[in-house]
Protein backbone atom coordinates (compact mmCIF):
# COMPACT_ATOMS: atom_id res chain seq x y z
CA UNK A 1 -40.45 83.61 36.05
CA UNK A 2 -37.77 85.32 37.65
CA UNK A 3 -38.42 83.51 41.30
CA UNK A 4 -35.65 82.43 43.63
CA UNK A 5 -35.72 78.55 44.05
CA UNK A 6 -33.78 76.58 46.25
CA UNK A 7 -33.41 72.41 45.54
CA UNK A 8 -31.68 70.45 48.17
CA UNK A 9 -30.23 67.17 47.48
CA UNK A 10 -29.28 69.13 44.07
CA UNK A 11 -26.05 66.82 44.01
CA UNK A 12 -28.07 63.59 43.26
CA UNK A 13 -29.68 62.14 40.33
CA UNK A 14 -33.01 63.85 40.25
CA UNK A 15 -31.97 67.12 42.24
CA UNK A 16 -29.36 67.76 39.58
CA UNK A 17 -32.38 67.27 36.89
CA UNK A 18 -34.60 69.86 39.06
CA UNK A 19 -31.56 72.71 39.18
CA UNK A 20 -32.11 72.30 35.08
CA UNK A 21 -35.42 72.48 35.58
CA UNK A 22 -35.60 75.63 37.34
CA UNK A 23 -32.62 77.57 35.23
CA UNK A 24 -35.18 76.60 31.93
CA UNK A 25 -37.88 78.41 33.79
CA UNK A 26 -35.47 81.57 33.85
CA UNK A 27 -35.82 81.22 37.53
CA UNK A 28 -32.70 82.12 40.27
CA UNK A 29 -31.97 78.74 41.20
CA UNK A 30 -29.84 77.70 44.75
CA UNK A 31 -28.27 74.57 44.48
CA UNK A 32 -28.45 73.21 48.35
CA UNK A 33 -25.32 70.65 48.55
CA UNK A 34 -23.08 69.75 51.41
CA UNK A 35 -19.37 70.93 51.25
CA UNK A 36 -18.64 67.52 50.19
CA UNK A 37 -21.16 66.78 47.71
CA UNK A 38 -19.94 66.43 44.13
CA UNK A 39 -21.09 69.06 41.48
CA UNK A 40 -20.22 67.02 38.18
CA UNK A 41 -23.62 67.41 36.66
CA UNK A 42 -24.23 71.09 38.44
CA UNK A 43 -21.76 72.90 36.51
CA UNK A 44 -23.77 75.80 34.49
CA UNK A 45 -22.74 79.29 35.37
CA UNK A 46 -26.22 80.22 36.55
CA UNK A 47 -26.24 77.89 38.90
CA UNK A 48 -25.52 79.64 42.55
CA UNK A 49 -24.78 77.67 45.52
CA UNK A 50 -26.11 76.78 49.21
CA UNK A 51 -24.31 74.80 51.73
CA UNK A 52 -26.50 73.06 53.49
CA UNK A 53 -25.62 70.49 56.73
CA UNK A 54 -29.15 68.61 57.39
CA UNK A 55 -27.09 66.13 60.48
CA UNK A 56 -26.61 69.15 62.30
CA UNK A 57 -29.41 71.72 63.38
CA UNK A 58 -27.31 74.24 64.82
CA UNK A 59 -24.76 74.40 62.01
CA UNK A 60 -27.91 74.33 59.56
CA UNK A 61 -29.62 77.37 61.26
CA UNK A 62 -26.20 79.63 60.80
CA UNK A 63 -26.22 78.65 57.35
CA UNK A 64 -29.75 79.68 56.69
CA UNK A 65 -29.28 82.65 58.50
CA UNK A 66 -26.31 83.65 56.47
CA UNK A 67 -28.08 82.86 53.49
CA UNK A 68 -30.94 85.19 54.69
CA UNK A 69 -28.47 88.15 55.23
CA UNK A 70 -26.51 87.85 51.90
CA UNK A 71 -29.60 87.05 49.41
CA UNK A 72 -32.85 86.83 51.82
CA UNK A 73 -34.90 84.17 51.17
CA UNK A 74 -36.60 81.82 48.45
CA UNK A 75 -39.75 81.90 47.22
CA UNK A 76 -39.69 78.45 46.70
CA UNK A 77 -38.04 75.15 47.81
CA UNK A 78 -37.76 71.74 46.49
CA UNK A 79 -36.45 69.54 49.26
CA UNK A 80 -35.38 66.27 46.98
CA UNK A 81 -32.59 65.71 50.10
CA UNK A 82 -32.73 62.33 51.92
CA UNK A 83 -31.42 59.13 51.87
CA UNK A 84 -32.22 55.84 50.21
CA UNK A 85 -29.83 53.36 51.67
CA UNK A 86 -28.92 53.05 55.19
CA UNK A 87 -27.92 50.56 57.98
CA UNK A 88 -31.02 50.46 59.96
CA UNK A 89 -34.32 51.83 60.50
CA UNK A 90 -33.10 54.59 62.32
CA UNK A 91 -30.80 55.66 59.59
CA UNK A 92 -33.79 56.51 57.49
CA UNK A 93 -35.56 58.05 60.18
CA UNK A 94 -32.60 60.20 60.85
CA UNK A 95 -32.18 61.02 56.64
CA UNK A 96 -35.61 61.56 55.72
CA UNK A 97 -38.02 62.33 58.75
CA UNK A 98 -35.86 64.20 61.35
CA UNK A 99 -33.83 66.04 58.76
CA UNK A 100 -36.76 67.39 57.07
CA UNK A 101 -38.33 68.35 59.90
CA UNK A 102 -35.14 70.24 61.67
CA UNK A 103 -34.99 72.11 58.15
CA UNK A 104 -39.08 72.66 58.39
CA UNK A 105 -38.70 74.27 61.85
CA UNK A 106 -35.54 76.36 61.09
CA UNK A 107 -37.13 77.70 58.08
CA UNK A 108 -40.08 79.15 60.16
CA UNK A 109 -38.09 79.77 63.31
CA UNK A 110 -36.12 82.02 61.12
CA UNK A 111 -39.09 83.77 59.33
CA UNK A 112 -37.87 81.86 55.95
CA UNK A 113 -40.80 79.59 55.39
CA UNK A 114 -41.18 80.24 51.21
CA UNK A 115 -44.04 80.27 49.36
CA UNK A 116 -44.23 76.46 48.53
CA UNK A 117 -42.33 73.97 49.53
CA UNK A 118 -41.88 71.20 47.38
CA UNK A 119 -41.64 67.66 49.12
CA UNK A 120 -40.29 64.70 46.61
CA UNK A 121 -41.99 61.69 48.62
CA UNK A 122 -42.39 57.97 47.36
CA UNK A 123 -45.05 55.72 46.24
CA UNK A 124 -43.19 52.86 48.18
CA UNK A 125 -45.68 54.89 51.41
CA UNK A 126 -48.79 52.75 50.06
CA UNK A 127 -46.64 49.48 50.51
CA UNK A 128 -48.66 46.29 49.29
CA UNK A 129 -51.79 47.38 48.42
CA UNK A 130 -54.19 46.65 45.88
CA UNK A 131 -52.57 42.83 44.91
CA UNK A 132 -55.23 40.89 44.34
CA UNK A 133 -57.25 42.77 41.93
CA UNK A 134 -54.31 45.25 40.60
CA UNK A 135 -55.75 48.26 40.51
CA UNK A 136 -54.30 51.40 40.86
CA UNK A 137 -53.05 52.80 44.30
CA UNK A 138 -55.54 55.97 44.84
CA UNK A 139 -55.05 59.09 46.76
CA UNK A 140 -57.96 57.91 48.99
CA UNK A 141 -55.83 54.40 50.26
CA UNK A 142 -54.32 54.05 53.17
CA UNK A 143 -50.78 54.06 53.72
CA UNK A 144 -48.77 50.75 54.77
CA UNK A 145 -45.46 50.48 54.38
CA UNK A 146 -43.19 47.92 54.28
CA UNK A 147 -40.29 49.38 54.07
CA UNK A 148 -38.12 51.51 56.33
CA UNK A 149 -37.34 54.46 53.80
CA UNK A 150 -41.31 54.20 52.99
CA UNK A 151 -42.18 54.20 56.58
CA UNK A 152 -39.38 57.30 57.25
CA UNK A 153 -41.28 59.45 53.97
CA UNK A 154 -44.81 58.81 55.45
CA UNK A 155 -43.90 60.26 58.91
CA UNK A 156 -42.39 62.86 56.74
CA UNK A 157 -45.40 63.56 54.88
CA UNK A 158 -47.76 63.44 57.83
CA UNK A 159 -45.47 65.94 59.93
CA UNK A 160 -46.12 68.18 56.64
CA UNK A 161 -49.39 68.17 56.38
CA UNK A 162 -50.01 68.70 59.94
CA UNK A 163 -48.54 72.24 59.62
CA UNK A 164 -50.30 75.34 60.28
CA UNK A 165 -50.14 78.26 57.29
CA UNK A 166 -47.15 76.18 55.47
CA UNK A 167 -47.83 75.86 51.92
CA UNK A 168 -46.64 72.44 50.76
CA UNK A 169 -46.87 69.75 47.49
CA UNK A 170 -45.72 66.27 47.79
CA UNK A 171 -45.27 63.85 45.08
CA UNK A 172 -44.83 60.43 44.91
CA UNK A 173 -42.94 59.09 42.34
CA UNK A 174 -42.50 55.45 40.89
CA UNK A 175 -39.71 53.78 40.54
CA UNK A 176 -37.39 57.24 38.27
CA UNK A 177 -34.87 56.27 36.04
CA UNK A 178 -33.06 58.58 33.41
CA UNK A 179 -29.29 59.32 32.94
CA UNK A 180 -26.55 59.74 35.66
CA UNK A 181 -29.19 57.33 37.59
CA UNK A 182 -26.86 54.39 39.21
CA UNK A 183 -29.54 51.21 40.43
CA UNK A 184 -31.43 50.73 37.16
CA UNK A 185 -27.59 50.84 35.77
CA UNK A 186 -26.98 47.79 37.46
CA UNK A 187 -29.76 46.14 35.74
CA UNK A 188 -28.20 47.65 32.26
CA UNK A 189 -24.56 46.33 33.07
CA UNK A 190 -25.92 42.72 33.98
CA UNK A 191 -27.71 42.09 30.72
CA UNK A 192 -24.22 43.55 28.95
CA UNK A 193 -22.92 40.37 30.89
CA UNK A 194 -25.75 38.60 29.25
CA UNK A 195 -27.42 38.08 32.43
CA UNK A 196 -31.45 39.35 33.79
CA UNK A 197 -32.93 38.67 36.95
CA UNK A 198 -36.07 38.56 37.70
CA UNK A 199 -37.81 38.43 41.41
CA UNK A 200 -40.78 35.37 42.16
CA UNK A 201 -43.02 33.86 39.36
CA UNK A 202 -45.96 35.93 40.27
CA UNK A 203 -47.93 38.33 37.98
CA UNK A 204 -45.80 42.02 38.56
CA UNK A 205 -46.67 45.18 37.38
CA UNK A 206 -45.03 48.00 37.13
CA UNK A 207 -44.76 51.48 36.60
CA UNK A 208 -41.91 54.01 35.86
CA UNK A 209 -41.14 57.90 35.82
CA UNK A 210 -38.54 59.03 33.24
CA UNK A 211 -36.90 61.77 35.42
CA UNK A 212 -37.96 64.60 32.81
CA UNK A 213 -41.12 64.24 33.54
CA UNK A 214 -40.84 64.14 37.25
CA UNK A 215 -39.19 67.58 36.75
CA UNK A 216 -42.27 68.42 34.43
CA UNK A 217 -44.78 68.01 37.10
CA UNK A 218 -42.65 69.47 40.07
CA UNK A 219 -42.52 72.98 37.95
CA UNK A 220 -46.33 72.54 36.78
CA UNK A 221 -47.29 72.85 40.16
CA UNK A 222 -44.95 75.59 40.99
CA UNK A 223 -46.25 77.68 37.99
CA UNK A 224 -50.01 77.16 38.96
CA UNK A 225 -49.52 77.50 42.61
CA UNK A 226 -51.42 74.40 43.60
CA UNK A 227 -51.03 74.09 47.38
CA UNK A 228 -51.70 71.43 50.00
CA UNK A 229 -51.97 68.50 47.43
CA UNK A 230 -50.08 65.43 47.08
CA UNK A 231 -49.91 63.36 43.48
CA UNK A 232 -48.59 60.19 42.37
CA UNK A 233 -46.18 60.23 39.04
CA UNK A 234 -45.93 57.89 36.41
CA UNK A 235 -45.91 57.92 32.95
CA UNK A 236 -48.85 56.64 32.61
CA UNK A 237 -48.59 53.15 31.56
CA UNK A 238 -48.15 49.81 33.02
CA UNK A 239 -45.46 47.03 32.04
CA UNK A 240 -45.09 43.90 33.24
CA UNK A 241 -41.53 42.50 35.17
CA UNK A 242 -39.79 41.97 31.62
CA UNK A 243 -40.55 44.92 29.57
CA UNK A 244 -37.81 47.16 30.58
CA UNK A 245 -34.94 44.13 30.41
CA UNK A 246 -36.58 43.66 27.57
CA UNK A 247 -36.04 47.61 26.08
CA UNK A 248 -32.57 47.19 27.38
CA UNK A 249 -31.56 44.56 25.75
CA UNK A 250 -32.93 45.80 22.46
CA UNK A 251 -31.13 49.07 22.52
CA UNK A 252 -27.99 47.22 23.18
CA UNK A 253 -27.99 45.43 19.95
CA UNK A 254 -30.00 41.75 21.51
CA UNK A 255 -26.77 39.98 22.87
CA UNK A 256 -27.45 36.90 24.37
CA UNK A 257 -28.70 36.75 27.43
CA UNK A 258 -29.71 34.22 30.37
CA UNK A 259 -33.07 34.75 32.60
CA UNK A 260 -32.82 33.93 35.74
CA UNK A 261 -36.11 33.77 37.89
CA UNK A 262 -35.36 33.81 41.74
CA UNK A 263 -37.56 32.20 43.63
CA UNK A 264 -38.59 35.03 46.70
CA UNK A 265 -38.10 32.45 49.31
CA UNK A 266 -34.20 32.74 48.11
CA UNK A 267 -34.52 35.96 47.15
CA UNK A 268 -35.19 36.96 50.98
CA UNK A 269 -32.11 34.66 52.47
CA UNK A 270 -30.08 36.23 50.59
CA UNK A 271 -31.40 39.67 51.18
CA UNK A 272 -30.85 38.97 55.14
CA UNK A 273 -27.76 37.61 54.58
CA UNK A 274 -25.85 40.23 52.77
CA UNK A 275 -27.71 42.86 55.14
CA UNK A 276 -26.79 41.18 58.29
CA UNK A 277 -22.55 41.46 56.65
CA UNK A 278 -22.64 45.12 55.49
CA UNK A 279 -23.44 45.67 59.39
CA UNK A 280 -19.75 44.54 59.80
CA UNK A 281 -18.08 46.53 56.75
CA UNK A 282 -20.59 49.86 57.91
CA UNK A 283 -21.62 50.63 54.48
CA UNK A 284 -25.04 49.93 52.67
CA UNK A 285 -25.69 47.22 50.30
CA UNK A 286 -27.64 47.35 47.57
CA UNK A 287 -29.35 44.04 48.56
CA UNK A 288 -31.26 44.04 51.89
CA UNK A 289 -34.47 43.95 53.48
CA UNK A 290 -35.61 46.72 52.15
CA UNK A 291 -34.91 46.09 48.78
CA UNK A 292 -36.19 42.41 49.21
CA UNK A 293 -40.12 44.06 50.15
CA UNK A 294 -39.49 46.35 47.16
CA UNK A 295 -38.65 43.52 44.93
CA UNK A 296 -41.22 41.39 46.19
CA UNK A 297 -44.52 44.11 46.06
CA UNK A 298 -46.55 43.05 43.11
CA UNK A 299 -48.89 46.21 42.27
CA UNK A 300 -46.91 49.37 41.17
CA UNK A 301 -49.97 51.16 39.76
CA UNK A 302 -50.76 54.18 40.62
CA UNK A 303 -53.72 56.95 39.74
CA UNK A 304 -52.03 59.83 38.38
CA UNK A 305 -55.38 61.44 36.72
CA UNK A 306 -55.40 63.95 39.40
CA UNK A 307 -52.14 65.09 38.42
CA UNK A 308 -53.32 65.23 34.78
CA UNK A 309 -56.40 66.96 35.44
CA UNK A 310 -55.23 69.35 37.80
CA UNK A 311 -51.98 70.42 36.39
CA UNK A 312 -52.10 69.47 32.49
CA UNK A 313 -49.67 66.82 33.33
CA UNK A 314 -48.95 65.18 30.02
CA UNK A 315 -45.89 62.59 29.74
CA UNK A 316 -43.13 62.95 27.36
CA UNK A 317 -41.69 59.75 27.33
CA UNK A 318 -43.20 56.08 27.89
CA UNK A 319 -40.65 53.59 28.65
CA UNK A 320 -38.99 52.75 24.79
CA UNK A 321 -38.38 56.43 24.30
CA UNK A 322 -36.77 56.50 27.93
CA UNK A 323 -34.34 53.37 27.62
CA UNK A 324 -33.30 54.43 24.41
CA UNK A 325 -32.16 57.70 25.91
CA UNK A 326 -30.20 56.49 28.93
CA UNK A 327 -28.26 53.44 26.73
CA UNK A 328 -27.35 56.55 24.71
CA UNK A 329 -26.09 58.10 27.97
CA UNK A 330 -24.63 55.64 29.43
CA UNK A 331 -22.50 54.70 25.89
CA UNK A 332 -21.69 58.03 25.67
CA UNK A 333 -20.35 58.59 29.21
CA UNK A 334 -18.64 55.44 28.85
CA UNK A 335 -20.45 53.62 31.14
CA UNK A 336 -20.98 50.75 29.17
């Protein structure tokens, strides 16, 4: 498969992951980064680069227009590029839904559109759903957000698939984890201070996505050129609040440890409280609002059969094989 592929956001944790992907498929692969962005984990000779400016419309259209004159364009594009943590509503709004769309429109406006085009979305679109009986989250349920960056991906998604004649996948991970991956970490380097948290007393469960696997099922779908579909990814199984502390812990040799349980009455004051301060110091905390409804959502299932059926989806690693992998990674790269 000798196919030129572009991934944007190829700087960040999965994007990086997706550039490997596509160089194992033997494809040409375009890393789209900005001319800040590190490349620490893009650093294989094949890779080739594309500077990419998603603030700025004007700027981005030269760029793509360049890029059309030099190499033409790509017959396919993964667009992993948004944001995750921002100020305010509008800051996701800007990242994720405006962005996308200004790149959408250029694309076309510039005769570029590709073949498919590859949308990483979110299951945190679906929101609450499905907590009193715990089922899984179907294809067929509607959408409610609760969140700001879930609200800012299902705008994103609808603008998408109200498109005329452009081709498009999205998928809709759960919660990804894997090396070089920076918010589970903080879970990892609390229990090495021999301390877990966990969010309300209520029944959770929960689902994860080693981020090989995500990469699996992006390049299944490029390779049977499924179109105009949209799948959830998991690995398949469920775990309960616990399990992956749990896994941690165990791969870290069982140091002692203290469980704290947070009642989500506290759990939310304190969410508002460190929001409303990082609107004085401008930058994002980790703890906020956002994070609070995340914390707080109680069903994480999802039904992925569609994605096995369809695409011979098969998941390589459940959650033990995962965690042992990243406390590797993380010991390795001196992390912990």
């Amino acid at each position: 498969m000798n196919n030129k592929i572009l991934v944007t956001g190829a700087s960040g944790f999965i994007g990086s992951f997706l550039v490997e992907g596509g160089l194992a498929e033997g494809m040409q692969v375009w890393a789209g980064v900005r001319k800040s962005s590190s490349r620490k984990y893009l650093q294989d000779d094949r890779i080739r680069f594309a500077e990419l400016d998603f603030t700025d419309s004007d700027r981005l259209a030269s760029q793509l227009l360049k890029h059309k004159e030099e190499h033409g364009g790509w017959d396919y594009i993964i667009h992993c590029a948004g944001v995750t943590k921002c100020l305010d509503k509008a800051g996701f709004e800007i990242g994720n839904y405006w962005a996308t769309r200004h790149f959408i429109e250029t694309l076309m406006k510039l005769d570029m559109a590709p073949k498919n085009f590859i949308f990483i979305s979110s299951l945190s679109i679906f929101g609450p759903i499905r907590e009193k009986d715990y089922s899984s989250i179907c294809e067929t349920d509607k959408p409610v957000p609760n969140t700001a960056y879930g609200f800012s991906k299902l705008k994103t998604e609808e603008y998408l698939q109200g498109l005329k004649d452009f081709p498009y996948v999205i998928f809709r991970p759960t919660g990804v984890y894997g090396p070089r991956e920076r918010d589970y970490f903080l879970m990892v380097k609390s229990i090495c201070n021999h301390v877990d948290f966990v969010a309300g007393y209520k029944r959770q469960d929960i689902t994860f996505i080693y981020v090989k696997d995500l990469v699996q099922a992006v390049y299944l779908a490029i390779k049977k050129d499924v179109k105009y579909r949209s799948y959830f990814v998991s690995d398949g199984e469920v775990y309960n609040s616990r399990t992956f502390s749990d896994l941690i812990r165990k791969e870290l040799g069982n140091p002692w440890m203290i469980r704290f349980v947070c009642p989500l009455f506290l759990l939310k004051a304190i969410s508002y409280i460190v929001e409303f301060f990082s609107h004085f110091t401008h930058k994002p905390s980790t703890l906020n609002r956002d994070k609070y409804n995340i914390m707080k959502q109680r069903n994480w299932r999802c039904d992925i059969s569609p994605l096995v059926k369809e695409l011979g989806y098969k998941p390589e690693y459940k959650l033990e094989r995962g965690v042992k992998e990243i406390i590797s990674w993380y010991k390795k790269e001196g992390w912990i």
